[in-house]
C-alpha atoms as a PDB file:
ATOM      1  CA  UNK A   1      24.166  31.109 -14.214  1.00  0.00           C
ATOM      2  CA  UNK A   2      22.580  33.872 -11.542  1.00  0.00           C
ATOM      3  CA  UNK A   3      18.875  33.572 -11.304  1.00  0.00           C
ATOM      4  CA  UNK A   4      16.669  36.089  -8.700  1.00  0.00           C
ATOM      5  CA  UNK A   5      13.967  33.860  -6.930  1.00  0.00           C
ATOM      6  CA  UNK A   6      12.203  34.391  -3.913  1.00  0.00           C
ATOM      7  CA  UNK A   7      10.067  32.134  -1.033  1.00  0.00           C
ATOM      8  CA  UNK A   8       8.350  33.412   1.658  1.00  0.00           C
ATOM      9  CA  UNK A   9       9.454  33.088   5.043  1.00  0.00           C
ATOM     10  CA  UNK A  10       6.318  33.596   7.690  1.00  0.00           C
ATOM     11  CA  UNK A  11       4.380  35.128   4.995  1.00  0.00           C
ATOM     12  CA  UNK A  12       7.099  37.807   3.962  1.00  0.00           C
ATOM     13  CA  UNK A  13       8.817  37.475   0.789  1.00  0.00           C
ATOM     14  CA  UNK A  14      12.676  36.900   1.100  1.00  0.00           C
ATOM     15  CA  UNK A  15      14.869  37.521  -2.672  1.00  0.00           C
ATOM     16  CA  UNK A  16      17.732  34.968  -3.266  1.00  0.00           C
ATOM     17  CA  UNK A  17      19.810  34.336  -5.953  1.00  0.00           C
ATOM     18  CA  UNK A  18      19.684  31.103  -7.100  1.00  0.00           C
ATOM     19  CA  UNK A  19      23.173  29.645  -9.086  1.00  0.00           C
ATOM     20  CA  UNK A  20      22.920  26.471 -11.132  1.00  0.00           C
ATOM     21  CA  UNK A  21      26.093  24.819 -12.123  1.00  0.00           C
ATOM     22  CA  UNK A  22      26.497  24.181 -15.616  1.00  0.00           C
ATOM     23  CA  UNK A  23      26.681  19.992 -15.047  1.00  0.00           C
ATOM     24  CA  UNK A  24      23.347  18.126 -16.015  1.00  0.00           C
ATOM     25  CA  UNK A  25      21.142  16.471 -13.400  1.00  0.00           C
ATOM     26  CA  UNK A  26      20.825  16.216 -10.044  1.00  0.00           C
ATOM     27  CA  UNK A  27      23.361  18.545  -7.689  1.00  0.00           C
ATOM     28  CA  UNK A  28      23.542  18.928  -4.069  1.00  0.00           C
ATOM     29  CA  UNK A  29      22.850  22.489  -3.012  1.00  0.00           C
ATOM     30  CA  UNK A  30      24.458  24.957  -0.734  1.00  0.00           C
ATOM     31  CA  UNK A  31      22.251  27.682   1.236  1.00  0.00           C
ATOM     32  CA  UNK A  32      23.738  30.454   2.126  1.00  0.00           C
ATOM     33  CA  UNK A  33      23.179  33.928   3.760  1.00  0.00           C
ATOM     34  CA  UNK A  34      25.383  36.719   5.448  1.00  0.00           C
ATOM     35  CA  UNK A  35      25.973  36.762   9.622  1.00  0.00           C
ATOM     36  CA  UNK A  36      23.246  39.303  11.308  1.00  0.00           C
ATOM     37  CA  UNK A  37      22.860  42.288   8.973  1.00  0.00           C
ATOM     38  CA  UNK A  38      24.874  41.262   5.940  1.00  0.00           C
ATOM     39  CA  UNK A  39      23.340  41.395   2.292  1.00  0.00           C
ATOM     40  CA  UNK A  40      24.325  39.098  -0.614  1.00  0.00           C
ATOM     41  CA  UNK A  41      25.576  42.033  -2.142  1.00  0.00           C
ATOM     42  CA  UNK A  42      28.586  41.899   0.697  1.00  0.00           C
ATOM     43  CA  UNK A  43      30.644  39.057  -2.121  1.00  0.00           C
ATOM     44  CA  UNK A  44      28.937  36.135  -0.696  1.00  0.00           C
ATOM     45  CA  UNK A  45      28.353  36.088  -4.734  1.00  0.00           C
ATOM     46  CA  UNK A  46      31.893  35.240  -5.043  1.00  0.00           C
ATOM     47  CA  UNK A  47      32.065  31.832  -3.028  1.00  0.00           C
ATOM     48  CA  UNK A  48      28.618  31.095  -4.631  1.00  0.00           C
ATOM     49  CA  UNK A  49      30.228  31.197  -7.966  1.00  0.00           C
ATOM     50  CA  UNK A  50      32.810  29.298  -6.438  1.00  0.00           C
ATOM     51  CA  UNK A  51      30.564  26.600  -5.568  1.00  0.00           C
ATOM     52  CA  UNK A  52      28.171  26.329  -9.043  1.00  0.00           C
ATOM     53  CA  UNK A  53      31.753  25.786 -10.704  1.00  0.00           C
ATOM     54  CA  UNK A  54      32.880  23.196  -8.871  1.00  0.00           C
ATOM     55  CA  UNK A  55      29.532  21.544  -9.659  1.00  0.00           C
ATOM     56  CA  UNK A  56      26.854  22.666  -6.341  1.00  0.00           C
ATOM     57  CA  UNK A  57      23.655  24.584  -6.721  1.00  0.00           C
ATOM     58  CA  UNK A  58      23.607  27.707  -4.357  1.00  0.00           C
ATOM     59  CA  UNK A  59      20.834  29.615  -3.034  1.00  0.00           C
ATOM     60  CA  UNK A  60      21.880  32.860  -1.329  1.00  0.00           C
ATOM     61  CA  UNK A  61      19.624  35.158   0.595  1.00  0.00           C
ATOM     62  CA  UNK A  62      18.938  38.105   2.366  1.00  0.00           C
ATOM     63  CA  UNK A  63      17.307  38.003   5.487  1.00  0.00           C
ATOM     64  CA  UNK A  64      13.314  39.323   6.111  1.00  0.00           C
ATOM     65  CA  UNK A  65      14.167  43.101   6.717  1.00  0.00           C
ATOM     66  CA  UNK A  66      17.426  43.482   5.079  1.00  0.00           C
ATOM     67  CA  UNK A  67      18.535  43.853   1.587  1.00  0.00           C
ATOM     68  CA  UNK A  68      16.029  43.107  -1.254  1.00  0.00           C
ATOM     69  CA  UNK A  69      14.003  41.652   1.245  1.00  0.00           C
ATOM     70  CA  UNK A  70      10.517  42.294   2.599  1.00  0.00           C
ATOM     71  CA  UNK A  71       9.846  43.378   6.073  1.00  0.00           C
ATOM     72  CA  UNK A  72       9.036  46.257   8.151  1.00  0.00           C
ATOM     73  CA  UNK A  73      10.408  48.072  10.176  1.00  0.00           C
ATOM     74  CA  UNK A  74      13.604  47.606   7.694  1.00  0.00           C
ATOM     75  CA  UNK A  75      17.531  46.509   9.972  1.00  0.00           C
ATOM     76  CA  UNK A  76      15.453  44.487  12.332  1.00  0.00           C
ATOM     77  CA  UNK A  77      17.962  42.003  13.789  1.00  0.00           C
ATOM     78  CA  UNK A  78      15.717  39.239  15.273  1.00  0.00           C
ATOM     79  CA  UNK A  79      18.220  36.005  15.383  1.00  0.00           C
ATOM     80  CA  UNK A  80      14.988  33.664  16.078  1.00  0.00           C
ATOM     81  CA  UNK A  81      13.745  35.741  13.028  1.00  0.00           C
ATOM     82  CA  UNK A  82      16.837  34.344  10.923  1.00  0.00           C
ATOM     83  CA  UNK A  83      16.716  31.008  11.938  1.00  0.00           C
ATOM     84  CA  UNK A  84      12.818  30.978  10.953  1.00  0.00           C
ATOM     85  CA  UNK A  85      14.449  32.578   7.269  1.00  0.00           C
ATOM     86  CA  UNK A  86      16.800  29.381   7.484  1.00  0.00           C
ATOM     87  CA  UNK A  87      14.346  26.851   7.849  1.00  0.00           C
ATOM     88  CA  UNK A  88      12.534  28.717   4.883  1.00  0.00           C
ATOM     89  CA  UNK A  89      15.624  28.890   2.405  1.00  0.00           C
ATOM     90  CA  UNK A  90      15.802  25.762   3.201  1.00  0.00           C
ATOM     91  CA  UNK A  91      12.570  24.042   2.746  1.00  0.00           C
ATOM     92  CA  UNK A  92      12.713  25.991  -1.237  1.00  0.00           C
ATOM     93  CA  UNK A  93      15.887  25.124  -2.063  1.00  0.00           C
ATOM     94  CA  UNK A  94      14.643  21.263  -1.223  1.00  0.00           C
ATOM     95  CA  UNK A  95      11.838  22.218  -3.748  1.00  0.00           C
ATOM     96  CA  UNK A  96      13.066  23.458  -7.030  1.00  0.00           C
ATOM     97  CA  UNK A  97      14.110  21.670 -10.022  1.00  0.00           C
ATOM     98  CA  UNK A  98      17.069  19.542 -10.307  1.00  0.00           C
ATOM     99  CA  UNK A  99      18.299  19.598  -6.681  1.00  0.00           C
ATOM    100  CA  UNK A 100      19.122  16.761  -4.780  1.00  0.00           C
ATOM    101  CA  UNK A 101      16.423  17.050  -1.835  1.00  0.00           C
ATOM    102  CA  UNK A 102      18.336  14.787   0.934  1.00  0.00           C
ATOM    103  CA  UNK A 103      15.384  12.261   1.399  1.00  0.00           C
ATOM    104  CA  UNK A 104      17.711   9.422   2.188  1.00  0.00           C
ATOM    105  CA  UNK A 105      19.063  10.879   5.267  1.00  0.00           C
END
């Protein structure tokens, strides 16, 4: 259900996990990521399981510089940083397979 994908936010990789649910075709999709200097690893995994089983993609992420991330210097907090990772885990999840992309709205 749990895949590991990455994008690139402003050239630097980021890792997500990507959860499917199990129905067929096209599901919306929730983004996620911790507050500040939290990993996925902190149970976010838990409400993204939630989510895939009640029928939602999820893409969770760590931040550039934290977790399995890229980045250097590594703990840099940098929230215009973030928002720039937002806009990026955004922009893939709109991109891969089977996702409803929001184009109507």
């Amino acid at each position: 259900m749990r895949n590991d994908i990455e994008f690139k936010s402003q050239g630097t990789r980021c890792a997500a996990w990507f959860y499917r649910p199990d129905s067929p075709g096209i599901s919306p999709c929730v983004v996620m990521a911790h507050g500040f200097s939290g990993v996925r690893e902190q149970r976010l995994d838990a409400f993204a399981e939630r989510f895939a089983r009640a029928g939602m993609a999820v893409l969770l992420f760590d931040y550039r510089h934290f977790g399995a991330s890229a980045g250097e210097p590594r703990q840099l907090l940098s929230i215009r940083r973030q928002l720039q990772d937002w806009e990026a885990a955004v922009c893939a999840a709109r991109a891969l397979p089977g996702i409803d992309r929001c184009d109507r709205l």
